[in-house]
Protein backbone atom coordinates (compact mmCIF):
# COMPACT_ATOMS: atom_id res chain seq x y z
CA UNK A 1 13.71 44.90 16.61
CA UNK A 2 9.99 45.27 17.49
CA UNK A 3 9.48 41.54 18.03
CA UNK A 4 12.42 41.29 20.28
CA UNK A 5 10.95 44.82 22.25
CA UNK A 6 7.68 42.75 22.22
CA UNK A 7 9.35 39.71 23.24
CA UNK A 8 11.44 41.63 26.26
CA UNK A 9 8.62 44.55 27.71
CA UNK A 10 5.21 42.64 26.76
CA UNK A 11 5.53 38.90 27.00
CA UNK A 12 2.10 38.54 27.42
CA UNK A 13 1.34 40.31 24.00
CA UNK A 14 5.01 38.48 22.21
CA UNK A 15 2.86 35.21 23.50
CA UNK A 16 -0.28 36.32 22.02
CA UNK A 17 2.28 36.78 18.41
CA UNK A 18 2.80 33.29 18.99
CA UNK A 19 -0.64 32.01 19.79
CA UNK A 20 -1.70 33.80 16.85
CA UNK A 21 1.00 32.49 14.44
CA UNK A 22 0.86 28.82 15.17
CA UNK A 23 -3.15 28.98 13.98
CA UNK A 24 -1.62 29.62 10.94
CA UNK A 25 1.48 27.32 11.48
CA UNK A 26 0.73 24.44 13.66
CA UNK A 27 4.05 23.04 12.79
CA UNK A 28 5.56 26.19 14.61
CA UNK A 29 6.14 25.06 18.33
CA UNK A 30 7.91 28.78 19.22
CA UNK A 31 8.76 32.19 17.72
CA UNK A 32 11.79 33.27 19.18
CA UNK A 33 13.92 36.62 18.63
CA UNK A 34 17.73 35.55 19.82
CA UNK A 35 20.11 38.40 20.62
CA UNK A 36 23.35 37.75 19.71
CA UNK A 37 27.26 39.34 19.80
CA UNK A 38 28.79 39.52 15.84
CA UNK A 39 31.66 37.31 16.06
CA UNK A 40 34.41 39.87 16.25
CA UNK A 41 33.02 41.68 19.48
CA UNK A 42 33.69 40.81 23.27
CA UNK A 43 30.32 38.86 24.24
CA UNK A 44 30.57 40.30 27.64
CA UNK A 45 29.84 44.33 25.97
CA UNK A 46 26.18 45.18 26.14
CA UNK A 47 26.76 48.01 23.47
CA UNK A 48 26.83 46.37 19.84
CA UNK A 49 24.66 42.85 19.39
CA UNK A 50 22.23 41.95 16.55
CA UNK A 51 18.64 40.25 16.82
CA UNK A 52 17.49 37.13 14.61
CA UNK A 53 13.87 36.25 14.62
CA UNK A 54 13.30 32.59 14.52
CA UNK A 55 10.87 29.63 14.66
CA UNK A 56 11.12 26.03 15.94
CA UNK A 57 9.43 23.70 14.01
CA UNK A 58 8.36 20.43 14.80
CA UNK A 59 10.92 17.49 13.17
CA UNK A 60 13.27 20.24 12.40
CA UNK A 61 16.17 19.83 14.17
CA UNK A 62 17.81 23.40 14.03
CA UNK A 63 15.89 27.00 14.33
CA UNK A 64 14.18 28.48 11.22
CA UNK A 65 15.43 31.63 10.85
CA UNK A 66 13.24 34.72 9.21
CA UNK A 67 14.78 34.96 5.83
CA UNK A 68 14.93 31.50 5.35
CA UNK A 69 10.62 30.76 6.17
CA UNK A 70 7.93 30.91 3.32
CA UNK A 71 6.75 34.32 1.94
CA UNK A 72 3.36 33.78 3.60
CA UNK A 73 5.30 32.90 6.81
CA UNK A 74 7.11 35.98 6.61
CA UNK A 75 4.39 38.16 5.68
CA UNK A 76 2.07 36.83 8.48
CA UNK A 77 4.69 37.24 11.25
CA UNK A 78 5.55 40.76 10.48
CA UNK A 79 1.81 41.45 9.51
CA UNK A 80 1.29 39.80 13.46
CA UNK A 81 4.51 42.11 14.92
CA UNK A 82 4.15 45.56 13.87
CA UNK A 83 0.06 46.00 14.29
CA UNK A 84 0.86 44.59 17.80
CA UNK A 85 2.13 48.25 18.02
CA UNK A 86 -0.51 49.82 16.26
CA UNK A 87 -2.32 52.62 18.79
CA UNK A 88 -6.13 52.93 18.58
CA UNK A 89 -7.43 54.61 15.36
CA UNK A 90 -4.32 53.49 12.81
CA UNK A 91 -5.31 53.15 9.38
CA UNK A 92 -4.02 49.90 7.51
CA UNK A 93 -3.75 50.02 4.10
CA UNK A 94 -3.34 46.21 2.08
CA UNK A 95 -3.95 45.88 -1.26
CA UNK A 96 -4.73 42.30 -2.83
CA UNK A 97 -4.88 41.12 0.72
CA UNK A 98 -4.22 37.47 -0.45
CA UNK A 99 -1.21 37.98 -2.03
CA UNK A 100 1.78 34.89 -0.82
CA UNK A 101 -0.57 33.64 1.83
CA UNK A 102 -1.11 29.77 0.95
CA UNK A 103 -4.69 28.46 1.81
CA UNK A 104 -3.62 27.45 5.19
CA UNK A 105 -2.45 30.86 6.37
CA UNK A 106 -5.47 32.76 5.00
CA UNK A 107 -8.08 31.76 7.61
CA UNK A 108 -5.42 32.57 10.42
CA UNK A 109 -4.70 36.27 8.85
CA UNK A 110 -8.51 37.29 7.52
CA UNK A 111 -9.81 36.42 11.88
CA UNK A 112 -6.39 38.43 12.90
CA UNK A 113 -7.04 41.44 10.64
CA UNK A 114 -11.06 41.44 11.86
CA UNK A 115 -10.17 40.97 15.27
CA UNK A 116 -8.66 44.23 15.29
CA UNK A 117 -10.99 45.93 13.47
CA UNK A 118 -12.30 47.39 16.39
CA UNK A 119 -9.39 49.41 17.09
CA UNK A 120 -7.49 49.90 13.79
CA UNK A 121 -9.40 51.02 10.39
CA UNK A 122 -8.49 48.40 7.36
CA UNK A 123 -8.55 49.26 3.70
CA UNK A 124 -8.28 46.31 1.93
CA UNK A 125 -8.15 45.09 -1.59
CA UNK A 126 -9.33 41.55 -2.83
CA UNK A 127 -10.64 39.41 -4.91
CA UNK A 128 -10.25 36.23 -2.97
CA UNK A 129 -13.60 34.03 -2.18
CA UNK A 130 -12.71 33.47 1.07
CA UNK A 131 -12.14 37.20 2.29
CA UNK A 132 -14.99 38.86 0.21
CA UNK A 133 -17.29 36.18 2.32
CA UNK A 134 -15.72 37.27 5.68
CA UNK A 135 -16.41 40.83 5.51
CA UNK A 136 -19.77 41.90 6.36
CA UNK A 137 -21.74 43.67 3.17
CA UNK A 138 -22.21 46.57 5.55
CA UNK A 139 -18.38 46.92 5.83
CA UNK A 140 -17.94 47.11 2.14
CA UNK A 141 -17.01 50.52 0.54
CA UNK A 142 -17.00 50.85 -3.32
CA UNK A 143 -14.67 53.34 -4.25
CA UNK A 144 -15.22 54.55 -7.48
CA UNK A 145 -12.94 56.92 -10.09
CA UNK A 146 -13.88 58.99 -13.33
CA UNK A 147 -10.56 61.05 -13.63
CA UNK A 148 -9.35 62.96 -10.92
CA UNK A 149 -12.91 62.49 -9.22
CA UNK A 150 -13.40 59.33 -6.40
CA UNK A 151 -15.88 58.82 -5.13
CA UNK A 152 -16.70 55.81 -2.23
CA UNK A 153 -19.87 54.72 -1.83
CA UNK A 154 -21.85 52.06 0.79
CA UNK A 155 -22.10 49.27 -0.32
CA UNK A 156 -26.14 49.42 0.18
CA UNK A 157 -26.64 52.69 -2.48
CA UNK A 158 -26.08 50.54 -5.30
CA UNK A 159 -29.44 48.62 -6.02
CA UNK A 160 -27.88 45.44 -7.65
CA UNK A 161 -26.25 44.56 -3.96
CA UNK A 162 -29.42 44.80 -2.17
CA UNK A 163 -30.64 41.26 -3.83
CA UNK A 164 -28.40 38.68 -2.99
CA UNK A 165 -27.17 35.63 -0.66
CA UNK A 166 -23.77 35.89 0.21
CA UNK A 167 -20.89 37.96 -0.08
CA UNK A 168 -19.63 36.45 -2.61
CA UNK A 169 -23.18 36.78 -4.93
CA UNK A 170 -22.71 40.14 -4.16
CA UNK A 171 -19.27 40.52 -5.23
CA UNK A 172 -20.50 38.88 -8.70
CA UNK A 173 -23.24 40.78 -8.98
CA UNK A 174 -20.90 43.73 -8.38
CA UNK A 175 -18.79 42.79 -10.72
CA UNK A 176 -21.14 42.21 -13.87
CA UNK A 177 -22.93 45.36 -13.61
CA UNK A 178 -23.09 47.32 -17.00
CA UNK A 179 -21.59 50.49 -15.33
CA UNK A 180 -18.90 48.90 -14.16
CA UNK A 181 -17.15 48.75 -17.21
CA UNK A 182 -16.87 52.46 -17.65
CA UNK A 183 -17.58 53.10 -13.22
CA UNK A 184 -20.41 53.50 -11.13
CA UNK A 185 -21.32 57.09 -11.52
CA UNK A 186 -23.88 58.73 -8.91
């Protein structure tokens, strides 16, 4: 229902939802949400109708509809729909960010998620290569727990990530500290 309000009241941002998903997707030609009468109702009513989101596809000769695309497709589009409605200041929580995105959709969701970072605060999980090298070291927060006590920390108070030459080095390094294993305590 919020694509086809998107789709209806803000073209211009329902086109952006479509711009954005067909980085991922070239194949995708058009996301569509179709309104539609259930068979046993007068079409002419206005009062009871139901909403599919779908997707075109190049050398597919029918629409795609939303339960039957990918995981990753699924996850992307609704990712895409619902923080198009997300006011200034929202907090985002995603854990294992990666999770059913296929290496071809990854790219398209890490630039989406940093492109609102502006806007929207994003707490995000990962162990993926490819994300841990997109985020900026000075974005990183190391959240720490002994018990009932966390703790989250910048990335630049622990020494071992001042030395390093990519995000990813500094993930490693992160990783194989000593204190890890029981927590960084400080």
């Amino acid at each position: 229902h919020k694509a086809f309000l998107l789709q209806e009241l803000f073209p211009e941002s329902f086109a952006k939802v479509n711009e954005t998903f067909q980085e991922a997707f070239p194949a995708v030609r058009e996301v569509k949400v179709h309104r539609f009468h259930p068979a046993a109702l007068d079409p002419s009513t206005t009062e009871a109708y139901s909403v599919a989101l779908v997707v075109e596809e190049l050398g597919v000769d029918r629409l795609i509809f939303f339960s039957e695309m990918s995981s990753g497709m699924q996850r992307f589009l609704s990712f895409i729909v619902h923080l198009s409605f997300a006011p200034p200041g929202t907090v985002v929580l995603i854990d294992e960010l990666e999770s059913g995105f296929g290496v071809n959709c990854l790219p398209a969701v890490t630039d989406f998620l940093l492109s609102l970072a502006p806007n929207c605060q994003f707490i995000i999980t990962s162990h993926h290569p490819y994300i841990i090298e997109k985020i900026p070291l000075r974005q990183w927060k190391i959240v720490t727990r002994k018990g009932s006590r966390v703790r989250v920390l910048d990335a630049s108070r622990i020494p071992a990530l001042r030395e390093g030459k990519s995000s990813l080095d500094h993930f490693t390094r992160l990783m194989n500290l000593p204190e890890y294993e029981e927590g960084i305590v400080m």
